[in-house]
PDB file of N, CA and C in Angstrom:
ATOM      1  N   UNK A   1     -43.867  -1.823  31.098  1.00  0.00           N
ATOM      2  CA  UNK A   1     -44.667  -1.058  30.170  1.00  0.00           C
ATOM      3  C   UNK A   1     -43.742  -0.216  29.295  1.00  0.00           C
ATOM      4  N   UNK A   2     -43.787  -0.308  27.980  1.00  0.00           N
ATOM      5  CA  UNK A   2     -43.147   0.380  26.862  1.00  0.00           C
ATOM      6  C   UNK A   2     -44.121   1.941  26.652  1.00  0.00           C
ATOM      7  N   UNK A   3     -43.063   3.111  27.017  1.00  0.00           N
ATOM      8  CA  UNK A   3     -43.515   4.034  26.851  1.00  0.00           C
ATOM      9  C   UNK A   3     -43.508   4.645  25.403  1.00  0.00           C
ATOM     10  N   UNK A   4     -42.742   4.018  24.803  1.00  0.00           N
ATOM     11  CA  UNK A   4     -42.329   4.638  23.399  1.00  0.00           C
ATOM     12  C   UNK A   4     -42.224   3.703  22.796  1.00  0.00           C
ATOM     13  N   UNK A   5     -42.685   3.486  21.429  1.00  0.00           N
ATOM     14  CA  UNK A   5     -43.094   3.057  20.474  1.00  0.00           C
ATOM     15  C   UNK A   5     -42.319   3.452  18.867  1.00  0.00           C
ATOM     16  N   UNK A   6     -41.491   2.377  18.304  1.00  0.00           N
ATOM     17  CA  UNK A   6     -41.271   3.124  17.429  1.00  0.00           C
ATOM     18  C   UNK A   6     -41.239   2.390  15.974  1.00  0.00           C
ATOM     19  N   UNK A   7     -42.058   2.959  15.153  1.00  0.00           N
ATOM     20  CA  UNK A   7     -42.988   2.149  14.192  1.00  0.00           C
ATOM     21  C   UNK A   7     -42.685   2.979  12.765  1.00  0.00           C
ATOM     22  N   UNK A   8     -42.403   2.695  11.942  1.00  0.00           N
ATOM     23  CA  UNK A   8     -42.389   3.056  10.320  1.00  0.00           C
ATOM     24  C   UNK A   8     -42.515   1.591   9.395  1.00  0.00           C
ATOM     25  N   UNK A   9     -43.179   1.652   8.569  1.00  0.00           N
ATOM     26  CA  UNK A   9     -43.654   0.372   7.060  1.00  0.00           C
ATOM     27  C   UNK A   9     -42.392   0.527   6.511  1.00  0.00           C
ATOM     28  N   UNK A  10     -41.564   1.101   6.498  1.00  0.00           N
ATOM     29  CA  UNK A  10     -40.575   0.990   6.054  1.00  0.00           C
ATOM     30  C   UNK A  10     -39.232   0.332   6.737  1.00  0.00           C
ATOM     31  N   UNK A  11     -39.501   0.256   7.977  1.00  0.00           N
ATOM     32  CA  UNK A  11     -38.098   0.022   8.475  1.00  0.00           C
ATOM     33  C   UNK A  11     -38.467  -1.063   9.477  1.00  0.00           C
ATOM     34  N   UNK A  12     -39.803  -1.689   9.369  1.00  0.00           N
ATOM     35  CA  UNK A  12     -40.399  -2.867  10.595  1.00  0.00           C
ATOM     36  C   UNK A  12     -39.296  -3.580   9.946  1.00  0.00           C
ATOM     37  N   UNK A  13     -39.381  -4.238   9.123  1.00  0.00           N
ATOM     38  CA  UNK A  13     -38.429  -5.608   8.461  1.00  0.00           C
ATOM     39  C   UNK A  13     -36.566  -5.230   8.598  1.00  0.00           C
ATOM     40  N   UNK A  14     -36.235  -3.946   9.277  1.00  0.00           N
ATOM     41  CA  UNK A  14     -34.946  -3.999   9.220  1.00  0.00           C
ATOM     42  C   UNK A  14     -34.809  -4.234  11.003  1.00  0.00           C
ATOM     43  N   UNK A  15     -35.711  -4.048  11.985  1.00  0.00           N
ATOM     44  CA  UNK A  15     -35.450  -4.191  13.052  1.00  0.00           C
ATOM     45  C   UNK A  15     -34.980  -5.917  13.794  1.00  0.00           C
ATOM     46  N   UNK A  16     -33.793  -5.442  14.046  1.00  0.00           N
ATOM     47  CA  UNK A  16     -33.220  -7.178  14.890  1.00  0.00           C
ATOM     48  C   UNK A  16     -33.031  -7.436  15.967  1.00  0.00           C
ATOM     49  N   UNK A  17     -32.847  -8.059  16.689  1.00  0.00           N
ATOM     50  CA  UNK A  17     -32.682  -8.550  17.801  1.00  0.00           C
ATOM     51  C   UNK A  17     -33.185  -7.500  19.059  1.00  0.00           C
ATOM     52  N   UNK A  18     -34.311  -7.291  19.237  1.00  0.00           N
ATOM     53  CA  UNK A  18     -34.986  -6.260  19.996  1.00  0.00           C
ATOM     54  C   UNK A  18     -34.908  -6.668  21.488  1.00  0.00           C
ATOM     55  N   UNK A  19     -34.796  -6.356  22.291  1.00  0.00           N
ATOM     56  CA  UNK A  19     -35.188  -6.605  23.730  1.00  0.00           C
ATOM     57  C   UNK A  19     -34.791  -5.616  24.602  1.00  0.00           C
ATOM     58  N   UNK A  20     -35.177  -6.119  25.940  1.00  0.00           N
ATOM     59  CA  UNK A  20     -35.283  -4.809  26.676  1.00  0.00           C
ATOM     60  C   UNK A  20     -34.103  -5.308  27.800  1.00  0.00           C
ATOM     61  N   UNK A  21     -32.851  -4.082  27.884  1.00  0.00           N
ATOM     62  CA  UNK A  21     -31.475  -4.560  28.494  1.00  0.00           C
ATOM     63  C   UNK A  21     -32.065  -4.303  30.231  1.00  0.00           C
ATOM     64  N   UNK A  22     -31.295  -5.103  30.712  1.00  0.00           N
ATOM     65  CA  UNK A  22     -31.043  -5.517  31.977  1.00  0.00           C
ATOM     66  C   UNK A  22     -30.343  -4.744  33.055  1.00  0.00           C
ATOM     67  N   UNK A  23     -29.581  -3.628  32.225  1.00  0.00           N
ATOM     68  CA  UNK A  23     -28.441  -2.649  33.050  1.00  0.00           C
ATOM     69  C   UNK A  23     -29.425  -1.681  33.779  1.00  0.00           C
ATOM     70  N   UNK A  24     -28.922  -1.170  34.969  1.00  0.00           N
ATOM     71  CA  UNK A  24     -29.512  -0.007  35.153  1.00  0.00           C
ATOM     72  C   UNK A  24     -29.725   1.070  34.637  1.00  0.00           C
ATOM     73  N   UNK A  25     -30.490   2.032  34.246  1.00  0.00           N
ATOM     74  CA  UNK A  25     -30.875   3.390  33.542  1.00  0.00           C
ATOM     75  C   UNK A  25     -31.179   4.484  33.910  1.00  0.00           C
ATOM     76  N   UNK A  26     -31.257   4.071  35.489  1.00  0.00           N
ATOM     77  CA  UNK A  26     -30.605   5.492  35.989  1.00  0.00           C
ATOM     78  C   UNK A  26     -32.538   6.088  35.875  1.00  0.00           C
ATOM     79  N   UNK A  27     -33.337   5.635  35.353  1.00  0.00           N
ATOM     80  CA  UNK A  27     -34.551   6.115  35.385  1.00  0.00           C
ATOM     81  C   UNK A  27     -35.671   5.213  35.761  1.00  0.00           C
ATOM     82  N   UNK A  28     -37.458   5.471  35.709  1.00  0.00           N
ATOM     83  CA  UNK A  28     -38.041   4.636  36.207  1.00  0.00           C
ATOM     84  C   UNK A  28     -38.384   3.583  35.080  1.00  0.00           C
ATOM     85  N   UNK A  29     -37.769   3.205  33.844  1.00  0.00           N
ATOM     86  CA  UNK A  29     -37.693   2.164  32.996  1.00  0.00           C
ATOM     87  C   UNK A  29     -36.691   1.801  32.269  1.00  0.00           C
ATOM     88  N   UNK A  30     -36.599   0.664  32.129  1.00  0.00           N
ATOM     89  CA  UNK A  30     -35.374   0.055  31.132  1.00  0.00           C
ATOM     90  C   UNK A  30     -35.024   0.513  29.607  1.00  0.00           C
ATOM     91  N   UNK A  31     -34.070   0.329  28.865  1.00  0.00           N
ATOM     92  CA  UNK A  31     -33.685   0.726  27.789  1.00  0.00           C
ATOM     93  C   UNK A  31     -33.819  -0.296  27.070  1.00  0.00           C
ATOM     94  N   UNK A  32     -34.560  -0.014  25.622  1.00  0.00           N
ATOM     95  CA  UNK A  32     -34.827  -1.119  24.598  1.00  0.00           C
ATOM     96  C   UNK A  32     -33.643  -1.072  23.744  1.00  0.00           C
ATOM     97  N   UNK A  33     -33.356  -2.145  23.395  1.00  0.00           N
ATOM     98  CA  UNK A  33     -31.496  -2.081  22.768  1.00  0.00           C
ATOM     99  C   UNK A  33     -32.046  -2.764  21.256  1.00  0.00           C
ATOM    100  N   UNK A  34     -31.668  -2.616  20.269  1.00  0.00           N
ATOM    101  CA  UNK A  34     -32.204  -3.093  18.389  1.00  0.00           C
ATOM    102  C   UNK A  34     -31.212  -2.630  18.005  1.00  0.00           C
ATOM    103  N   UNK A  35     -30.900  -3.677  16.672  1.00  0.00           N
ATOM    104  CA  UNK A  35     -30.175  -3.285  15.788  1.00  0.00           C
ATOM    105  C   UNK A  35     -30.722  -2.946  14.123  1.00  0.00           C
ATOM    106  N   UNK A  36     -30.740  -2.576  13.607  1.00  0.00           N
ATOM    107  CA  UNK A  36     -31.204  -2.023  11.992  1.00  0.00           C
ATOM    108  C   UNK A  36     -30.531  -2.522  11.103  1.00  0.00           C
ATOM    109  N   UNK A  37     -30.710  -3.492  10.529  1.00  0.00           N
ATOM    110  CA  UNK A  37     -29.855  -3.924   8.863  1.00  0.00           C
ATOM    111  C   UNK A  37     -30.440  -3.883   7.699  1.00  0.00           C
ATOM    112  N   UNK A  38     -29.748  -3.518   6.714  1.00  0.00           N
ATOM    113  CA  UNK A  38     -30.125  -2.709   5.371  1.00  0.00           C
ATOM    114  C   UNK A  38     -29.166  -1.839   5.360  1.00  0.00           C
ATOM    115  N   UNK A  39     -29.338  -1.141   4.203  1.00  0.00           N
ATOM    116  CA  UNK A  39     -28.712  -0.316   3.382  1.00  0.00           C
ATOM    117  C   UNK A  39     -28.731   0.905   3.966  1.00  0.00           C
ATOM    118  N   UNK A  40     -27.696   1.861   4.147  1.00  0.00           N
ATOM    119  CA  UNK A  40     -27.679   3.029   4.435  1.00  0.00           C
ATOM    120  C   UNK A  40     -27.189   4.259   3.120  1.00  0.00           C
ATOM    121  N   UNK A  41     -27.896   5.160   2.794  1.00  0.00           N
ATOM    122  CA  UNK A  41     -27.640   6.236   1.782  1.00  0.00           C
ATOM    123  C   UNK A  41     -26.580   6.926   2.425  1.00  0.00           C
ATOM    124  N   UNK A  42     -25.486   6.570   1.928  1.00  0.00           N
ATOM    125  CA  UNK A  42     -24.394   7.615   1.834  1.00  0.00           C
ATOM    126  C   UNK A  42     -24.226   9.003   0.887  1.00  0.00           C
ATOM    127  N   UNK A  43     -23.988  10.082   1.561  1.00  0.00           N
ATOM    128  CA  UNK A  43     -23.375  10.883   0.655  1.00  0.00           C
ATOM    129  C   UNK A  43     -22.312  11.051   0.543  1.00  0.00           C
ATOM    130  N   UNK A  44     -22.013  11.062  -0.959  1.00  0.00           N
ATOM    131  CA  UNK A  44     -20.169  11.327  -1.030  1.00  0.00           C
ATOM    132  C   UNK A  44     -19.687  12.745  -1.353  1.00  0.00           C
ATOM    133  N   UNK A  45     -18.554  13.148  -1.109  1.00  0.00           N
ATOM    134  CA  UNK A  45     -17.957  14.221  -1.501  1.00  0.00           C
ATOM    135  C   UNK A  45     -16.440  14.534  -1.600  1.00  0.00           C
ATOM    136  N   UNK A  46     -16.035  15.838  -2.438  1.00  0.00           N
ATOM    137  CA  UNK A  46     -14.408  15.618  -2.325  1.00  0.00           C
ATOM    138  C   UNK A  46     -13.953  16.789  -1.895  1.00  0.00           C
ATOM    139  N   UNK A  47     -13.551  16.797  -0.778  1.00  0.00           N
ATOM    140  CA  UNK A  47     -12.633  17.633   0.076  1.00  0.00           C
ATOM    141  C   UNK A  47     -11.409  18.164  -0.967  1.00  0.00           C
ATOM    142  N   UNK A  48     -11.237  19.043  -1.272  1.00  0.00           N
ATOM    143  CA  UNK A  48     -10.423  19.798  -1.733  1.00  0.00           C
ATOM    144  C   UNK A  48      -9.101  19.963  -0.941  1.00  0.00           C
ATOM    145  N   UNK A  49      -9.105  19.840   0.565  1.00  0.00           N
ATOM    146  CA  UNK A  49      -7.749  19.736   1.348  1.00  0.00           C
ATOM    147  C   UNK A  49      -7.654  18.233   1.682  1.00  0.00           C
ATOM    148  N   UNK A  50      -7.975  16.933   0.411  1.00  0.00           N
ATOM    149  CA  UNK A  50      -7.325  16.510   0.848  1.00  0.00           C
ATOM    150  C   UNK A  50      -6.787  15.997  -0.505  1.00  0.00           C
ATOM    151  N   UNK A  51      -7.007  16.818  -1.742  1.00  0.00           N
ATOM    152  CA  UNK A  51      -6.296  16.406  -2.800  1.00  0.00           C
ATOM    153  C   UNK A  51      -4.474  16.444  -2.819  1.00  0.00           C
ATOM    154  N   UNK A  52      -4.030  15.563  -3.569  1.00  0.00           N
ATOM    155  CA  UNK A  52      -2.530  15.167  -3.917  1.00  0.00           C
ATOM    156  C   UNK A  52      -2.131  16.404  -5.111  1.00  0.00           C
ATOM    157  N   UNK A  53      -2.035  17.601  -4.590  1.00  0.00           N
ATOM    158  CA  UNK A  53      -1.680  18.291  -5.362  1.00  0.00           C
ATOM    159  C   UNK A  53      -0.599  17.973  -6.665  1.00  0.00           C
ATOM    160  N   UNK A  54       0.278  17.910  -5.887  1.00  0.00           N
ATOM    161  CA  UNK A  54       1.323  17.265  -6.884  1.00  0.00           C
ATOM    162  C   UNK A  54       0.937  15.958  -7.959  1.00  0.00           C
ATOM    163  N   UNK A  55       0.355  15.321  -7.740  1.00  0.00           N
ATOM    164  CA  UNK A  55       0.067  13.947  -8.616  1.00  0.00           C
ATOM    165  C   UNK A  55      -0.954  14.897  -9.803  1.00  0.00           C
ATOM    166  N   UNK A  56      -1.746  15.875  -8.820  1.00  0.00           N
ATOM    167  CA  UNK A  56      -2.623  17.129  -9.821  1.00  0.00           C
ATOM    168  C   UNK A  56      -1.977  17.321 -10.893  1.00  0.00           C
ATOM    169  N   UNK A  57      -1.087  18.336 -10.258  1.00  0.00           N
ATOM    170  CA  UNK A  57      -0.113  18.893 -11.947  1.00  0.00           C
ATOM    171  C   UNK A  57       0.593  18.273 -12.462  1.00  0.00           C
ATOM    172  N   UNK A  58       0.821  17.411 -11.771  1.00  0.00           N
ATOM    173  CA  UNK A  58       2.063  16.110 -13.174  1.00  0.00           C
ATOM    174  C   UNK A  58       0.675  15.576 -14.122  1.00  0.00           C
ATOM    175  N   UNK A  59      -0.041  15.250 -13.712  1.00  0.00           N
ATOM    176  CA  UNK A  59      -1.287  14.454 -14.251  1.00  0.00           C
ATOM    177  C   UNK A  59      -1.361  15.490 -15.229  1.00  0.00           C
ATOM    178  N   UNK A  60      -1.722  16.767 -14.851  1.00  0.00           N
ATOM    179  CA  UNK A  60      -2.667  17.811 -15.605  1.00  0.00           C
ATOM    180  C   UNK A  60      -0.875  18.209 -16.859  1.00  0.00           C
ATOM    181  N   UNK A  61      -0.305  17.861 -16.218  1.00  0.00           N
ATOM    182  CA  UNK A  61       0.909  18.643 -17.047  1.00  0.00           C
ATOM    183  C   UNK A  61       1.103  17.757 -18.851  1.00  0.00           C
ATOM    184  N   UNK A  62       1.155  16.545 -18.295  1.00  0.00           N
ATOM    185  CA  UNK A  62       0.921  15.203 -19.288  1.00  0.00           C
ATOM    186  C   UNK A  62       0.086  14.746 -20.019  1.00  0.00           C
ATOM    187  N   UNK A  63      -1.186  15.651 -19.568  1.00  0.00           N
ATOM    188  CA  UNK A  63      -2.639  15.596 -20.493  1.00  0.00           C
ATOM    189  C   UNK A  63      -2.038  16.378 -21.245  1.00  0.00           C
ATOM    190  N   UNK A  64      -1.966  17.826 -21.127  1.00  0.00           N
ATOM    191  CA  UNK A  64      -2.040  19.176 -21.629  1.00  0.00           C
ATOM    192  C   UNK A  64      -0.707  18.574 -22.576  1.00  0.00           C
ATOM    193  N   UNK A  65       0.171  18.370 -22.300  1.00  0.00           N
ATOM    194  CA  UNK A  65       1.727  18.577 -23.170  1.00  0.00           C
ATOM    195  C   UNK A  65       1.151  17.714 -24.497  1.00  0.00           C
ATOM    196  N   UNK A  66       0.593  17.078 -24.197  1.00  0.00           N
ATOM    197  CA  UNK A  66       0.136  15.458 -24.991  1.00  0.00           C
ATOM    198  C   UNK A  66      -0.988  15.875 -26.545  1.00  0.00           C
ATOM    199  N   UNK A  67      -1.799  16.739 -25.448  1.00  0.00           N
ATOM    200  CA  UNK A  67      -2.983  17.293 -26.348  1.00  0.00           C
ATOM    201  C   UNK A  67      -2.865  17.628 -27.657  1.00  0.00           C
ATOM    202  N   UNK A  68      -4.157  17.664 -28.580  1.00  0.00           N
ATOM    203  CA  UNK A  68      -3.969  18.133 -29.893  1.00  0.00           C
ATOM    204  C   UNK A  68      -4.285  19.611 -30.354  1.00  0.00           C
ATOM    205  N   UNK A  69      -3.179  19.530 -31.081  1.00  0.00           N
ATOM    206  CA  UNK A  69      -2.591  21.348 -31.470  1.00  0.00           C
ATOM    207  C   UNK A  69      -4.190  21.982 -31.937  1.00  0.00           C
ATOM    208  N   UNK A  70      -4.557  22.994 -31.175  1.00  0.00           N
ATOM    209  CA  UNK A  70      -5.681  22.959 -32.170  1.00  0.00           C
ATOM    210  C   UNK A  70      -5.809  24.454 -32.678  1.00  0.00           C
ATOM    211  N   UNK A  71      -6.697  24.446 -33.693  1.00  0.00           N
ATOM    212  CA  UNK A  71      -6.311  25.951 -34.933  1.00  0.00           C
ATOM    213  C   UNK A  71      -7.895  26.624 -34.112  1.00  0.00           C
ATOM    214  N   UNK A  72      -7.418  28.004 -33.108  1.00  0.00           N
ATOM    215  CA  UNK A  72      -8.525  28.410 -32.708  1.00  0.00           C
ATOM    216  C   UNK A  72      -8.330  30.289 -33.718  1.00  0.00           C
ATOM    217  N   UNK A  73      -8.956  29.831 -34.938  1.00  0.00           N
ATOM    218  CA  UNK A  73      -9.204  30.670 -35.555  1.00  0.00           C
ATOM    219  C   UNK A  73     -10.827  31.681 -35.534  1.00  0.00           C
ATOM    220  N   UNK A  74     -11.584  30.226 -34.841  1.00  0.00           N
ATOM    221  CA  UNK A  74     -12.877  31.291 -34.901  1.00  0.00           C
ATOM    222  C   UNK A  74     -13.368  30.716 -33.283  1.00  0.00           C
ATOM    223  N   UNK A  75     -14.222  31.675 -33.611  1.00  0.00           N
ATOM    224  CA  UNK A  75     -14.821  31.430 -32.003  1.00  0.00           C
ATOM    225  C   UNK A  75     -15.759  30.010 -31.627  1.00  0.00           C
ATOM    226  N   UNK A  76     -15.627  29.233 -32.367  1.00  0.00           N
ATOM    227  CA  UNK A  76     -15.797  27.990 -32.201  1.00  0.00           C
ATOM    228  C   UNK A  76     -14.718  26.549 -31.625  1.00  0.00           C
ATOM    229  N   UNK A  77     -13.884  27.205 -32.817  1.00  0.00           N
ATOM    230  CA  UNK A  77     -12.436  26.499 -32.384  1.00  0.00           C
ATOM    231  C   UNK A  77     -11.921  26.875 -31.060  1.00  0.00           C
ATOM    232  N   UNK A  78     -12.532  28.053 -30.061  1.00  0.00           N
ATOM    233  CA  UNK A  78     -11.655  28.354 -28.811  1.00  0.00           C
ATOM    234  C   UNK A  78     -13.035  27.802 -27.714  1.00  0.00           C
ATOM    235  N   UNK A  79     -13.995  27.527 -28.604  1.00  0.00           N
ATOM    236  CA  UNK A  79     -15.055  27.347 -27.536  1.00  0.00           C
ATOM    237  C   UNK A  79     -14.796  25.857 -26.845  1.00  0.00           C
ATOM    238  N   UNK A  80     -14.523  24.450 -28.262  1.00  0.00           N
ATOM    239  CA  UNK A  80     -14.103  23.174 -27.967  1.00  0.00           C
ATOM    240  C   UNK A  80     -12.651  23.355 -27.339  1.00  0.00           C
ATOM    241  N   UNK A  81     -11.600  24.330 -27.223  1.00  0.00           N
ATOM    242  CA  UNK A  81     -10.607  24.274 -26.770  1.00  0.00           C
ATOM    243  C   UNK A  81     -10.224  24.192 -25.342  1.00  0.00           C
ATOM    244  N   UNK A  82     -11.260  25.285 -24.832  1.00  0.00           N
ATOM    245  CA  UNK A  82     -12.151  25.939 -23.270  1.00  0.00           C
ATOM    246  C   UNK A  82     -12.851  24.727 -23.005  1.00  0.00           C
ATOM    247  N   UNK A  83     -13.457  23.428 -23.865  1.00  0.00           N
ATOM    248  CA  UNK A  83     -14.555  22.758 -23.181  1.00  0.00           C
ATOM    249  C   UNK A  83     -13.332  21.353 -22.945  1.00  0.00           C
ATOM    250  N   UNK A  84     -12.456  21.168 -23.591  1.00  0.00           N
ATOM    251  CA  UNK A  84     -11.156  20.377 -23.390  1.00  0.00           C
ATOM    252  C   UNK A  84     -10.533  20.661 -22.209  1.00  0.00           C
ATOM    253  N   UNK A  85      -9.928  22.070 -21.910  1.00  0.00           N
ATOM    254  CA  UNK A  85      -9.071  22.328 -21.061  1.00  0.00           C
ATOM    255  C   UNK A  85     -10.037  21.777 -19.464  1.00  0.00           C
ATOM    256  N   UNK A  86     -11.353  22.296 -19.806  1.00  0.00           N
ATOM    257  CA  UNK A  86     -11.885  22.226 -18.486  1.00  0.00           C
ATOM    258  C   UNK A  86     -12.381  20.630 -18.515  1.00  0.00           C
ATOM    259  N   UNK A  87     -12.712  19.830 -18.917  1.00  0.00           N
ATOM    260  CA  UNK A  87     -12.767  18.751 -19.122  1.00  0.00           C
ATOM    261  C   UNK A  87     -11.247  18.206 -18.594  1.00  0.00           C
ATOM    262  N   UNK A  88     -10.152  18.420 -18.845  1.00  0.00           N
ATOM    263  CA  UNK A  88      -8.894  17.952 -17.871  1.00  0.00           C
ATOM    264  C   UNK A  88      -8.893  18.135 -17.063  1.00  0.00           C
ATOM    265  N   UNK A  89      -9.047  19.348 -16.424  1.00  0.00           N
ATOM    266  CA  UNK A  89      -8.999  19.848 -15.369  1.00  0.00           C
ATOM    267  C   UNK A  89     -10.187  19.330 -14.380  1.00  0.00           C
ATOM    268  N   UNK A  90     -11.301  18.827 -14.856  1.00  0.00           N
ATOM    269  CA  UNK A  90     -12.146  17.654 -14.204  1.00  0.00           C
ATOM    270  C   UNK A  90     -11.825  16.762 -13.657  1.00  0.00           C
ATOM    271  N   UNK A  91     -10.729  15.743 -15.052  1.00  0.00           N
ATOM    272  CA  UNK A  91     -10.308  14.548 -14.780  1.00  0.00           C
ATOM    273  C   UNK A  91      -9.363  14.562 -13.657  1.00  0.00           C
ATOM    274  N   UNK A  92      -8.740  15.358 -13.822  1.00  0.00           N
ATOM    275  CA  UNK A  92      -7.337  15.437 -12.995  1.00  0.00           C
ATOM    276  C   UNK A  92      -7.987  15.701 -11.275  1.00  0.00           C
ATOM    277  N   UNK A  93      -8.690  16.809 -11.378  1.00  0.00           N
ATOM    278  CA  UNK A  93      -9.569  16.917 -10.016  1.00  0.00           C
ATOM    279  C   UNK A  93      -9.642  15.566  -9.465  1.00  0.00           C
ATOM    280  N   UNK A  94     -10.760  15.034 -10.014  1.00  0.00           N
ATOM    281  CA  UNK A  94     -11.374  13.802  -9.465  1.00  0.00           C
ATOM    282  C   UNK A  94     -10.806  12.721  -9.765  1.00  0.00           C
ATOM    283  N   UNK A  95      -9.710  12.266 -10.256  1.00  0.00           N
ATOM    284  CA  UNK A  95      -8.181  11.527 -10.227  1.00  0.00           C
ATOM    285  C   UNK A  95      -7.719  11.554  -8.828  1.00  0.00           C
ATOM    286  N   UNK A  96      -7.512  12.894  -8.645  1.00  0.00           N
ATOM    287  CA  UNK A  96      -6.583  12.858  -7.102  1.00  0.00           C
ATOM    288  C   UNK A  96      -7.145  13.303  -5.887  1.00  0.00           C
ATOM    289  N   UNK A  97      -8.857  13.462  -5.867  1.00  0.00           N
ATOM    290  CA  UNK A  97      -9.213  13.741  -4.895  1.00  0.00           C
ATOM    291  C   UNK A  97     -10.561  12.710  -4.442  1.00  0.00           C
ATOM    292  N   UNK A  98     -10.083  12.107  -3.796  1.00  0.00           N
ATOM    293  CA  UNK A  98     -11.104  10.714  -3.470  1.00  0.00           C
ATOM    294  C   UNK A  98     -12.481  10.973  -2.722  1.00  0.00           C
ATOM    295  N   UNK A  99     -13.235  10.442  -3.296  1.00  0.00           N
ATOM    296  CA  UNK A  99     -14.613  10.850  -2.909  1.00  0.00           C
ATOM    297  C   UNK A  99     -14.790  10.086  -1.524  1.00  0.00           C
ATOM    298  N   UNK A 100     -15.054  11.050  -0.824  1.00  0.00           N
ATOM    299  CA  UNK A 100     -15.441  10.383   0.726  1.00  0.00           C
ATOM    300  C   UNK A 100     -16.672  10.173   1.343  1.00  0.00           C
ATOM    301  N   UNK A 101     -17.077   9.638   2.186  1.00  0.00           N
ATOM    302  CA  UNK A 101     -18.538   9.658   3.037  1.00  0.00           C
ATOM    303  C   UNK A 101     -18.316  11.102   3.817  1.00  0.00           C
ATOM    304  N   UNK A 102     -19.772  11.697   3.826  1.00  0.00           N
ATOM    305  CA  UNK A 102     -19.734  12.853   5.168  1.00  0.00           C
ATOM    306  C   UNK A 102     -19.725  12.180   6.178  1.00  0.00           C
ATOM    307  N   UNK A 103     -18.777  12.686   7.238  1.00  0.00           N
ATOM    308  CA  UNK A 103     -18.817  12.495   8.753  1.00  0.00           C
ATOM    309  C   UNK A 103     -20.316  12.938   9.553  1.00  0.00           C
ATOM    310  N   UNK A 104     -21.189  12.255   9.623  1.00  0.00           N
ATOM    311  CA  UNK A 104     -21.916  12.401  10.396  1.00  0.00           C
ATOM    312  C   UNK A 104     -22.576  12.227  11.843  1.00  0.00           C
ATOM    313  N   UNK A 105     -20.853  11.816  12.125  1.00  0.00           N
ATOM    314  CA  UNK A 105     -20.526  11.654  14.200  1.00  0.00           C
ATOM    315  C   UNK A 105     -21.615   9.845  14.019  1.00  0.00           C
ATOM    316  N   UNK A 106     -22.358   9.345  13.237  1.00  0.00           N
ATOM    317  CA  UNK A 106     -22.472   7.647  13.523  1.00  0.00           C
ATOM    318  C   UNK A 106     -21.401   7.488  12.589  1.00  0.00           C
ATOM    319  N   UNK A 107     -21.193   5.910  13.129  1.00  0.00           N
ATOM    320  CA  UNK A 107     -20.711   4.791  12.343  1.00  0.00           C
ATOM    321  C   UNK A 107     -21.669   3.888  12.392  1.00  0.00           C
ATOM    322  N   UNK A 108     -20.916   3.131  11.097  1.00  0.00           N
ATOM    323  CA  UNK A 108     -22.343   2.125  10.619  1.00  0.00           C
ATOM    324  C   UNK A 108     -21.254   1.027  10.553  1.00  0.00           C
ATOM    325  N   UNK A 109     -21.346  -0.095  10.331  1.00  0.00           N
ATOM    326  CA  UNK A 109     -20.736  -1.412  10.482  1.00  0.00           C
ATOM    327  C   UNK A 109     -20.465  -2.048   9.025  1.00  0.00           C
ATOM    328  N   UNK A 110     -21.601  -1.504   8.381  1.00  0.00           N
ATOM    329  CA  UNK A 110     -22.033  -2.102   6.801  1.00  0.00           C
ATOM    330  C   UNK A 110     -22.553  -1.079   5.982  1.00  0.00           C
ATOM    331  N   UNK A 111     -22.377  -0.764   4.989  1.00  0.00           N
ATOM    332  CA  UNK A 111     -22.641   0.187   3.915  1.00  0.00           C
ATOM    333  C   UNK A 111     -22.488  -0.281   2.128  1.00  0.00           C
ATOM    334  N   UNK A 112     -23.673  -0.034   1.572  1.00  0.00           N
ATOM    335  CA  UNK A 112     -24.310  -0.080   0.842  1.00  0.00           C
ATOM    336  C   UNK A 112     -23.967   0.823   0.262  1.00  0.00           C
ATOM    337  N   UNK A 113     -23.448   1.217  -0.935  1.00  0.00           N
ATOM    338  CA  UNK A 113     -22.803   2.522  -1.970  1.00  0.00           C
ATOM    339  C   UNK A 113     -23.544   1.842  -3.378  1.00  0.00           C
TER     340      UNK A 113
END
């Protein structure tokens, strides 16, 4: 007798190879063993300790040296200047700091990004 039941419209069609294992369990019923295939939603993110600092400022050094001279006479000209600098400083970020999966203590076998 199956005490637990476990049912969603969404995830009937990912359930595989279902059955009920044979090992002992140490309790008064067996353990139902399934596997789930489909797609899993990852979230990504970028760790800041684990950027390549150095590849940072050579990168960021070679944008900037490179850049065009620009005439910040009015407060417009320093506004696109400010929206440049930080705009490198984007690229260069996310250049050398690789977007990772969160550790969420599972592993998955197959992933879907």
């Amino acid at each position: 007798m199956i005490d637990i039941t476990l049912e969603s419209y969404g995830l009937l069609e990912s359930f595989k190879n279902l059955e009920v294992s044979s090992e002992p369990s140490l309790l008064d019923h067996r353990h139902i063993l399934f596997s789930l295939e489909g797609s899993v939603l990852v979230c990504l993110i970028r760790n800041p300790r684990d950027t390549n600092w150095d590849s940072f400022r050579e990168g960021l050094k070679c944008i900037l040296e490179r850049g065009s001279e620009t005439n910040m006479k009015d407060e417009a000209a320093l506004g696109l200047a400010v929206l440049s600098v930080q705009q490198v400083l984007i690229w260069a970020y996310e250049d050398n700091c690789p977007l990772q999966p969160v550790k969420t203590g599972k592993t998955f076998s197959e992933v879907d990004i």
